[in-house]
N, C-alpha and C. Protein backbone atom coordinates (compact mmCIF):
# COMPACT_ATOMS: atom_id res chain seq x y z
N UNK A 1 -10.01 -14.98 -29.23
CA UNK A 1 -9.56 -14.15 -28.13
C UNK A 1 -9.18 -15.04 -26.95
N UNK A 2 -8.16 -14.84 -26.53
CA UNK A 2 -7.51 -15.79 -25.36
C UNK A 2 -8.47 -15.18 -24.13
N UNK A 3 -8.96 -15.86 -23.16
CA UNK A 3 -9.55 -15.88 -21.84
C UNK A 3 -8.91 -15.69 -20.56
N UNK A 4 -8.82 -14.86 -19.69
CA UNK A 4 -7.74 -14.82 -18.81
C UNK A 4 -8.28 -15.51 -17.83
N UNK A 5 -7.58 -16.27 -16.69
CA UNK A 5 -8.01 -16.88 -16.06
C UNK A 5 -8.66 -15.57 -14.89
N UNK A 6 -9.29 -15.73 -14.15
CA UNK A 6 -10.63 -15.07 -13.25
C UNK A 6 -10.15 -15.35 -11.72
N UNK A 7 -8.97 -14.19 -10.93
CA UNK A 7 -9.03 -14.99 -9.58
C UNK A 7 -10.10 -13.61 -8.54
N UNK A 8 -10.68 -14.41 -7.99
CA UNK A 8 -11.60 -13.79 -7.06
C UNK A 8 -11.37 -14.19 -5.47
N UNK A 9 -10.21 -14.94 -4.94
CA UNK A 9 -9.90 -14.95 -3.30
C UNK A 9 -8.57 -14.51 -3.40
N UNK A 10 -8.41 -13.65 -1.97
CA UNK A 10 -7.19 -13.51 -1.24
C UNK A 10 -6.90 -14.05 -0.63
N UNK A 11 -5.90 -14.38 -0.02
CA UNK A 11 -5.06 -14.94 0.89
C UNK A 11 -4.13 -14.22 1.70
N UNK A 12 -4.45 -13.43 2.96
CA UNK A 12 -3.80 -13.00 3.40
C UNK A 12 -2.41 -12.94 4.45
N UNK A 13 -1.36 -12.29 4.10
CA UNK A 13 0.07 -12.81 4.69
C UNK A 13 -0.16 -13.81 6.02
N UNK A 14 0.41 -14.53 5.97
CA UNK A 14 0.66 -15.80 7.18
C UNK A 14 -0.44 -16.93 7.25
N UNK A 15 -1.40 -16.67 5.93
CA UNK A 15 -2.50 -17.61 5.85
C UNK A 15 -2.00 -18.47 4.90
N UNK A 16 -1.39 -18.61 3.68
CA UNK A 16 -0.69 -18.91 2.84
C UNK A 16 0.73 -19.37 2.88
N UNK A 17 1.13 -20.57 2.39
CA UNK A 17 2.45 -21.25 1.90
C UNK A 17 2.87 -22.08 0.93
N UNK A 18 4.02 -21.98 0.81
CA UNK A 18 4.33 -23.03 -1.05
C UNK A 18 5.19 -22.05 -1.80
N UNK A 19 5.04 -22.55 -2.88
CA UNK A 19 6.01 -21.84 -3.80
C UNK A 19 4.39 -21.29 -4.26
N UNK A 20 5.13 -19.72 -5.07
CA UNK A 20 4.33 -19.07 -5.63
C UNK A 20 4.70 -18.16 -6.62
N UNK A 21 4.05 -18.03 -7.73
CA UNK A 21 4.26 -16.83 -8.97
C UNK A 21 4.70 -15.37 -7.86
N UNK A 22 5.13 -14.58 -8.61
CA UNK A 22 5.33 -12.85 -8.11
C UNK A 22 4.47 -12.14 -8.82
N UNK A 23 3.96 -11.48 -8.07
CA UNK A 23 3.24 -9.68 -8.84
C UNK A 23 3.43 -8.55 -8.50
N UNK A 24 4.85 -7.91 -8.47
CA UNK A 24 5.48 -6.79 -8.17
C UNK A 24 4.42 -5.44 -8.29
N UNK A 25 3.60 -5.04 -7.29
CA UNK A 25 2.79 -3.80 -7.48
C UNK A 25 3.18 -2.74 -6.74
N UNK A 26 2.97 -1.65 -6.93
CA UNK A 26 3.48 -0.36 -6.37
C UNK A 26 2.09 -0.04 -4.99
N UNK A 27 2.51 1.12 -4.00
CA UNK A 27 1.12 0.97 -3.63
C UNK A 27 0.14 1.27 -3.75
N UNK A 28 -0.46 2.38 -5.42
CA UNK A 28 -1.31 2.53 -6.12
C UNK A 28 -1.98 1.37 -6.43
N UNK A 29 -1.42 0.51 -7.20
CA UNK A 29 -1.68 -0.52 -7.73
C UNK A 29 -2.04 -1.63 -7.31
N UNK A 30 -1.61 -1.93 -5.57
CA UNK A 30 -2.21 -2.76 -4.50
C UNK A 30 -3.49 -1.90 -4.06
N UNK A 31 -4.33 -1.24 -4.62
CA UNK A 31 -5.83 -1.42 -4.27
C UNK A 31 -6.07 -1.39 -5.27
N UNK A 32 -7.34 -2.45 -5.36
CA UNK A 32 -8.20 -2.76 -6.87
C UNK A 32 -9.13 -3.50 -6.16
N UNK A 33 -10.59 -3.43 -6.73
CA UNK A 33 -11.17 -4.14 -7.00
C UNK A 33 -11.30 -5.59 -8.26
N UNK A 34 -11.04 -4.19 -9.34
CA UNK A 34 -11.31 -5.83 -11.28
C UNK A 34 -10.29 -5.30 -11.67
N UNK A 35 -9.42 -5.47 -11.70
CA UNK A 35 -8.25 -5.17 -12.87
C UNK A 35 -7.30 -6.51 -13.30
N UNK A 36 -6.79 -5.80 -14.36
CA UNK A 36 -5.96 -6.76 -15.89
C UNK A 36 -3.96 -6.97 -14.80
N UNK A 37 -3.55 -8.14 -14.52
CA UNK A 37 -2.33 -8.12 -13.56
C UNK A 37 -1.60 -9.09 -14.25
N UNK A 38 -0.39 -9.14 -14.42
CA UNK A 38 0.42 -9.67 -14.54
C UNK A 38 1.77 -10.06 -13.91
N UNK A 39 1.81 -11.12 -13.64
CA UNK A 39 3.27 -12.14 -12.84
C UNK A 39 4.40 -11.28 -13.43
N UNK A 40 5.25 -11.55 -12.41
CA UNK A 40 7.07 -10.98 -12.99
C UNK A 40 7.46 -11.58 -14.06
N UNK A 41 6.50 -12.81 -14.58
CA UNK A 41 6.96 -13.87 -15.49
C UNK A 41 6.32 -13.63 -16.53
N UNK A 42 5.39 -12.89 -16.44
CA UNK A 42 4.40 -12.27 -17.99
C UNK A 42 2.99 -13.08 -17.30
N UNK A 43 2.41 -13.94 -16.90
CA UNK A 43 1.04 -14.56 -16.83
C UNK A 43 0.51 -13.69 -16.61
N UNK A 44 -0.90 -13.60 -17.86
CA UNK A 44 -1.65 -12.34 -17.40
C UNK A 44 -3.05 -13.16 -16.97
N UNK A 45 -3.42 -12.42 -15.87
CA UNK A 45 -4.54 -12.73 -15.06
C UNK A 45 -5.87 -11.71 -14.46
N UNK A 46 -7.37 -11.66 -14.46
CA UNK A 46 -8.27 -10.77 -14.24
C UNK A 46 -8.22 -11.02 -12.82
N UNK A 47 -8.08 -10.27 -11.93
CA UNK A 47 -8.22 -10.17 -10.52
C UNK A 47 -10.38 -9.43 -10.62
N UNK A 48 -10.94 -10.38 -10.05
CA UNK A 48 -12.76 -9.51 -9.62
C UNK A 48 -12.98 -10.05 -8.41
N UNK A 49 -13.11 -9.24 -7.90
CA UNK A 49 -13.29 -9.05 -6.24
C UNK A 49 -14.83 -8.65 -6.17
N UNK A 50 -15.34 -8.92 -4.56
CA UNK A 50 -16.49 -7.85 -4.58
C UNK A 50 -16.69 -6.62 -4.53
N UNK A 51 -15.23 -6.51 -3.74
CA UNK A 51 -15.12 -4.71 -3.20
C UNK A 51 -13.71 -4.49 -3.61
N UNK A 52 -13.65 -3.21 -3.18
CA UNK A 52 -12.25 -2.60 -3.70
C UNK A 52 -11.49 -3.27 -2.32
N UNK A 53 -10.54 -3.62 -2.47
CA UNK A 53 -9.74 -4.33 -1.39
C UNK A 53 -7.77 -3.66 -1.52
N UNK A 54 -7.48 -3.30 -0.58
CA UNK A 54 -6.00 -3.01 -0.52
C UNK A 54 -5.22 -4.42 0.08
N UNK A 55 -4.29 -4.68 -0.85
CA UNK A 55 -3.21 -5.92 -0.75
C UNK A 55 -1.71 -5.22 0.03
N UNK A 56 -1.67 -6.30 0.79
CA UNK A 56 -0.42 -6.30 1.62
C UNK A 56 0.65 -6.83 0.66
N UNK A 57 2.00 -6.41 1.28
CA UNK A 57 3.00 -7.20 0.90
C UNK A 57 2.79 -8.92 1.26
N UNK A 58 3.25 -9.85 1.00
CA UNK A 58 2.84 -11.25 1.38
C UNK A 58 1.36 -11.44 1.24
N UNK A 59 0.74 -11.05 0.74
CA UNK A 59 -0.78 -11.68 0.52
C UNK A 59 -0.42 -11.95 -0.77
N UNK A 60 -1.59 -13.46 -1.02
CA UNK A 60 -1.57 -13.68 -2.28
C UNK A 60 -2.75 -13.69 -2.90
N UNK A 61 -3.25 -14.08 -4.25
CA UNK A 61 -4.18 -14.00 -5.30
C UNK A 61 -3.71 -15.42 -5.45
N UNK A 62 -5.44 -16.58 -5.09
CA UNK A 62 -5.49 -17.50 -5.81
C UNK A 62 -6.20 -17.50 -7.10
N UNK A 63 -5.18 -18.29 -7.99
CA UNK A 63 -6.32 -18.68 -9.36
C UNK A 63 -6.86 -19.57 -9.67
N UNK A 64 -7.38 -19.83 -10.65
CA UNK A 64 -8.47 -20.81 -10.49
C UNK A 64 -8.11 -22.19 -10.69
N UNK A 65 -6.83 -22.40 -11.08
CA UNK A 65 -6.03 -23.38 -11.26
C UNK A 65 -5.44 -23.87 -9.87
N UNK A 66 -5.41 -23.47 -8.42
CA UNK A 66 -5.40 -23.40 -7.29
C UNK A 66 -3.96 -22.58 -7.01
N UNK A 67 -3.00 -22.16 -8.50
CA UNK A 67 -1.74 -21.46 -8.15
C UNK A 67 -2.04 -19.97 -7.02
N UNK A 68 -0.80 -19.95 -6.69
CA UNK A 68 -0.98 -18.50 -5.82
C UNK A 68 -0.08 -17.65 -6.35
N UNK A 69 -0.81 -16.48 -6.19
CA UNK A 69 0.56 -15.47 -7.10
C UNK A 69 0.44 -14.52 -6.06
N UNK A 70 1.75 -14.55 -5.23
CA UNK A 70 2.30 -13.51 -3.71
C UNK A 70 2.39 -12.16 -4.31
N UNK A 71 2.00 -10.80 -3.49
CA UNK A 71 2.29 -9.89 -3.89
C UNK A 71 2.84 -9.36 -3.44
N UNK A 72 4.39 -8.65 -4.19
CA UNK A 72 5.22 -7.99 -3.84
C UNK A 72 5.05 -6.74 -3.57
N UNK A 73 5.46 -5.62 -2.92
CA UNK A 73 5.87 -4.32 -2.84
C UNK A 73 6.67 -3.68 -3.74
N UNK A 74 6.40 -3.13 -4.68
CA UNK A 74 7.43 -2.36 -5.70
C UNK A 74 8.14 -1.59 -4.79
N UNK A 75 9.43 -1.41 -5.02
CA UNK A 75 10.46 -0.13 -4.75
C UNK A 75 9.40 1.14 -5.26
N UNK A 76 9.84 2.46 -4.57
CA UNK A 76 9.40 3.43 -5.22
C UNK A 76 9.61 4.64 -4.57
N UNK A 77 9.48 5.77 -5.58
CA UNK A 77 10.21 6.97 -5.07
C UNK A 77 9.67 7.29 -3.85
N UNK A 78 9.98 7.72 -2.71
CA UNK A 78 9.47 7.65 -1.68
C UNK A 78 10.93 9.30 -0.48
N UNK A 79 10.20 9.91 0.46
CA UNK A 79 10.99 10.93 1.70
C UNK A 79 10.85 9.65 2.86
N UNK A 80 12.58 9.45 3.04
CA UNK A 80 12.55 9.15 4.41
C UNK A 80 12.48 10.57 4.95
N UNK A 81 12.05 10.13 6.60
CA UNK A 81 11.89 11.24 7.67
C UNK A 81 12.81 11.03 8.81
N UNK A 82 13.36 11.75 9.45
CA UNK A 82 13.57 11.54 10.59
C UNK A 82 13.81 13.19 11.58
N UNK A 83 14.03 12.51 12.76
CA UNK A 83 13.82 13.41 13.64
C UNK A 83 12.76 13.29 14.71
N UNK A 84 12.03 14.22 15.40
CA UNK A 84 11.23 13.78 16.16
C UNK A 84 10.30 13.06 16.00
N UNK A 85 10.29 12.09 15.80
CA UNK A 85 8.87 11.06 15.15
C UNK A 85 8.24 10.93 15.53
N UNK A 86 7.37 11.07 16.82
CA UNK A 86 6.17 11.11 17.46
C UNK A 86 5.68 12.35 17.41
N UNK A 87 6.20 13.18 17.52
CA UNK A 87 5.88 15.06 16.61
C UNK A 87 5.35 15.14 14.77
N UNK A 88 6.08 14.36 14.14
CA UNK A 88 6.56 14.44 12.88
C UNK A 88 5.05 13.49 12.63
N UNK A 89 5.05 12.24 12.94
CA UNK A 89 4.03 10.81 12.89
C UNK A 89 2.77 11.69 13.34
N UNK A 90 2.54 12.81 14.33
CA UNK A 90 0.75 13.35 14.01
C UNK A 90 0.60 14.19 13.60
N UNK A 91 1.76 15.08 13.38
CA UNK A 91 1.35 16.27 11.96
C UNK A 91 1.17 15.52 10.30
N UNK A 92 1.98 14.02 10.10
CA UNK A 92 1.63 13.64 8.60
C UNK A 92 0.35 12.99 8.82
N UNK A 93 -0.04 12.36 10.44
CA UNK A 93 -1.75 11.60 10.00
C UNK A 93 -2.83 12.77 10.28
N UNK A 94 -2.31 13.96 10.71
CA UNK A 94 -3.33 14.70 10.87
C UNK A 94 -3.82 15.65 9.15
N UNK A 95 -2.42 15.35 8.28
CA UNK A 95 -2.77 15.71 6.78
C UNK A 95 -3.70 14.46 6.67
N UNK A 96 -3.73 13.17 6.83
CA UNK A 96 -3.96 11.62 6.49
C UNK A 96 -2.93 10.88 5.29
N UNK A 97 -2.02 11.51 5.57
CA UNK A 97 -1.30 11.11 4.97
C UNK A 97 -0.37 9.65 4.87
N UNK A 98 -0.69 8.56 4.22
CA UNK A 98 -0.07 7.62 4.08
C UNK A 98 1.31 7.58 4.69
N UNK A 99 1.65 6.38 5.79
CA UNK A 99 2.96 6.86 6.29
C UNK A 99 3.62 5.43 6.64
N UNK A 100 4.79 4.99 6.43
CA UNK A 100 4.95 3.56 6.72
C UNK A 100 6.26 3.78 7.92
N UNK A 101 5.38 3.47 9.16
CA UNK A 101 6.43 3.89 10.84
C UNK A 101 7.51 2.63 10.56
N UNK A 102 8.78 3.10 10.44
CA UNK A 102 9.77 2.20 11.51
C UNK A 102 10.32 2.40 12.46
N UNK A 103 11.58 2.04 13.02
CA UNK A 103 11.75 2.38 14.13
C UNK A 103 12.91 3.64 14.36
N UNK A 104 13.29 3.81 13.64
CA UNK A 104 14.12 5.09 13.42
C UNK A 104 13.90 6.04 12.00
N UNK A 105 12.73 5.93 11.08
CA UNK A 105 12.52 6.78 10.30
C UNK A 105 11.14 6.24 9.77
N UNK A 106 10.54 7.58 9.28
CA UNK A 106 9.16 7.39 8.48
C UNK A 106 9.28 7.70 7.09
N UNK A 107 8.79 6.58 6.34
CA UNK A 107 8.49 6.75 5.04
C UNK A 107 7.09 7.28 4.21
N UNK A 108 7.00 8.59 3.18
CA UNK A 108 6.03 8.97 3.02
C UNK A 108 5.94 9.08 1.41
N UNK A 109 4.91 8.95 1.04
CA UNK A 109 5.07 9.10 -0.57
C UNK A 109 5.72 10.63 -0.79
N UNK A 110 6.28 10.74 -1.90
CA UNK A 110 7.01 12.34 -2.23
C UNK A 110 5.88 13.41 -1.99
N UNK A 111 5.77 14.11 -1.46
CA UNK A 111 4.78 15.55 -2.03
C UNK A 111 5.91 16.63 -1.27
N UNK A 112 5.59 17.62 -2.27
CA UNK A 112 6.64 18.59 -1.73
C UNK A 112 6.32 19.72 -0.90
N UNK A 113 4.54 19.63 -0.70
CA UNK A 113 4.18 20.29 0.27
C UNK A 113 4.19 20.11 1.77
N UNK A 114 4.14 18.89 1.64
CA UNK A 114 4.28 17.90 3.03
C UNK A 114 5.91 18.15 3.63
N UNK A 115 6.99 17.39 2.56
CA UNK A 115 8.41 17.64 2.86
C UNK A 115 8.45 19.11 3.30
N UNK A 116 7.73 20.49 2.77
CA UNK A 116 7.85 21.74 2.98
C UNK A 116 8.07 21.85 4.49
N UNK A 117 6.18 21.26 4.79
CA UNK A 117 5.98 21.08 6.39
C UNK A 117 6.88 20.34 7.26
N UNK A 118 7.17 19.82 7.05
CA UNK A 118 7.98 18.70 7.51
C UNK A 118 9.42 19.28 7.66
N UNK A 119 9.65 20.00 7.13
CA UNK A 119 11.05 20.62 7.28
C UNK A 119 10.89 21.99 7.95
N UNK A 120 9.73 22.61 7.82
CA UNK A 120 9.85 23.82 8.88
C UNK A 120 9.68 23.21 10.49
N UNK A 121 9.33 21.93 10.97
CA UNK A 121 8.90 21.57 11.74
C UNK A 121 10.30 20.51 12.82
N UNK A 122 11.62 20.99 11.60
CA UNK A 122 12.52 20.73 12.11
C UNK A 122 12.95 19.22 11.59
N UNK A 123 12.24 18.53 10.85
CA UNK A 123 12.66 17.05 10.32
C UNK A 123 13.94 17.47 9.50
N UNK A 124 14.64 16.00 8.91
CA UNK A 124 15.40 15.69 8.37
C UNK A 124 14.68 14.94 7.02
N UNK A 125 14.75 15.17 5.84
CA UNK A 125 13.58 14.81 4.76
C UNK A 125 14.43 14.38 3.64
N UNK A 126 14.93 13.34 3.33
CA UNK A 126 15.55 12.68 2.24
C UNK A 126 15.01 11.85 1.70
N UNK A 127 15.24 12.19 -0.52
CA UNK A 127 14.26 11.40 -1.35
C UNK A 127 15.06 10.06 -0.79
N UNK A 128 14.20 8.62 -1.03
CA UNK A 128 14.87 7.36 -1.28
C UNK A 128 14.36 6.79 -2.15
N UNK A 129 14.46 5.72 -2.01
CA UNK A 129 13.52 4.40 -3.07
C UNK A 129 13.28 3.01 -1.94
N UNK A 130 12.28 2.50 -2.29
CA UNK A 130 11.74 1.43 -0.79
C UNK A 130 10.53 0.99 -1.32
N UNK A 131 10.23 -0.36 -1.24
CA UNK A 131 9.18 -0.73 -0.79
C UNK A 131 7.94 0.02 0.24
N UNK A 132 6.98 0.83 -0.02
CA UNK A 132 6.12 0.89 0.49
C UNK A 132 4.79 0.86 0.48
N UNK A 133 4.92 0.60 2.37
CA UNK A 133 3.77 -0.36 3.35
C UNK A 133 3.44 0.25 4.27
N UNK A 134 2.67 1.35 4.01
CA UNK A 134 2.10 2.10 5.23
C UNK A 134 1.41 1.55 6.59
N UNK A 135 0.89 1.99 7.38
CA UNK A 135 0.39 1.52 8.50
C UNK A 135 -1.40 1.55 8.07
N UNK A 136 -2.22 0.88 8.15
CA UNK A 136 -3.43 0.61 7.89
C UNK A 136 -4.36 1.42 8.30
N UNK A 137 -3.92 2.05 9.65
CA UNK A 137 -5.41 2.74 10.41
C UNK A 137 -6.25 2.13 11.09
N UNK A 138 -7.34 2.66 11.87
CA UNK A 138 -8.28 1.98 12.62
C UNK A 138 -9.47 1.76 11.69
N UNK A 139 -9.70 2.48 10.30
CA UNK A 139 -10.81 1.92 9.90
C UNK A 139 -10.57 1.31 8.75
N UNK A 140 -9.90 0.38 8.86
CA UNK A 140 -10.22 -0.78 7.82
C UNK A 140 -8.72 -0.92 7.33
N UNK A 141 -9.04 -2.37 6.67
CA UNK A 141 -7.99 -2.82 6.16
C UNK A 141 -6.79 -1.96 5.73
N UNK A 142 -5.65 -1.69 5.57
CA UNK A 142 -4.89 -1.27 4.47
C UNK A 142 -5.10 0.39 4.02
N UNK A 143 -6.40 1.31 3.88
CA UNK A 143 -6.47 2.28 3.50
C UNK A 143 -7.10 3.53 3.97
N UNK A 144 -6.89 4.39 4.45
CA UNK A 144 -7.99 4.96 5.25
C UNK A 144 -8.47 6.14 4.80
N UNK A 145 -8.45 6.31 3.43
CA UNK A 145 -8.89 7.77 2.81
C UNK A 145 -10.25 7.72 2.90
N UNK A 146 -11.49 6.43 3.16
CA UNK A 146 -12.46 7.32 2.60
C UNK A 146 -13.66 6.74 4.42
N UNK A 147 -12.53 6.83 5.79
CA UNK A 147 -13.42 6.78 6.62
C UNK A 147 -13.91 8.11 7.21
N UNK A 148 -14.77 8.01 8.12
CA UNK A 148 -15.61 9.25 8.58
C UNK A 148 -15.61 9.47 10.13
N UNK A 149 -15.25 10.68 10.50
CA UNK A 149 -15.28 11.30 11.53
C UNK A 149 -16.42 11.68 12.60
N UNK A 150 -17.52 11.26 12.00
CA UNK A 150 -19.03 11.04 12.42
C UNK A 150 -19.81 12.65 12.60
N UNK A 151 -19.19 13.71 11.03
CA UNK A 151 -19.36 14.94 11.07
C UNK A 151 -19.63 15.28 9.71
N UNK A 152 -20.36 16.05 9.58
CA UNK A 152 -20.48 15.96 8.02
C UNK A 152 -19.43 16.81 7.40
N UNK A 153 -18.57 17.96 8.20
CA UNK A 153 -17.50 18.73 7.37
C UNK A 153 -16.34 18.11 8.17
N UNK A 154 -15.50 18.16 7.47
CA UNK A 154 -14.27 17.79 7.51
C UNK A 154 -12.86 19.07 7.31
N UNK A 155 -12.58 19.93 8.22
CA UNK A 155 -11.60 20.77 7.98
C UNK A 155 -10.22 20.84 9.13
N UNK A 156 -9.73 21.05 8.15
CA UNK A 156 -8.34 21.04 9.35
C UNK A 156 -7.65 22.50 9.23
């Protein structure tokens, strides 16, 4: 049985330079704790972390060989938004909904309940395809589904 090599550090964007392998992940797939990954080039590699950790675009995975393998942003089906965006930007974080701000449109993963809202609310809601890189939040790195409001129910 072949052995995969074992990388257990990150390197996060602007800490890191050189040439480096690719690992095109979607943004499901940029949080993991232990999982089975493979380079654009086929190298397959065990990513074990301590914790579940969400990866940026430009962060890399060292291996144990000292290579770095950068991680990309997959394209993916994705609603631009536009329209009032400071209106639009606290009705999708008040769902908590994953949202990646630019400066003239917001990108949100597809749901068609959201686009629903989002269009009675007067937006402009077109499918695309994009790289997405949501905005992180105040509690913690990269993901913010599982912080707490300092309440034990949670309803909106």
């Amino acid at each position: 049985m072949l052995e995969l090599p074992i990388a257990q550090t990150i390197i996060r964007k602007g800490d890191w330079s050189g040439c480096a392998l690719r690992c095109t992940l979607d943004y499901a797939a940029r949080f993991l704790r232990r999982k089975r990954l493979s380079t654009d080039c086929g190298l397959s590699f065990l990513v074990d972390l301590p914790q579940t950790t969400s990866l940026d675009d430009g962060d890399a995975i060292l291996l144990p060989d000292r290579r770095y393998v950068a991680i990309v942003a997959a394209r993916e089906d994705l609603f631009e938004v536009r329209g009032n965006l400071p209106r639009l930007a606290w009705h999708i974080g008040n769902r908590h909904t994953p949202c990646q701000v630019e400066r003239d449109r917001l990108l949100i993963q597809r749901d068609p309940v959201i686009e629903h809202m989002l269009e009675h609310l007067g937006a402009i809601v077109r499918p695309t395809r994009a790289a997405f890189t949501p905005e992180g939040g105040a509690y913690g790195h990269g993901r913010t589904h599982s912080h707490e409001h300092g309440h034990t129910t949670h309803a909106h």
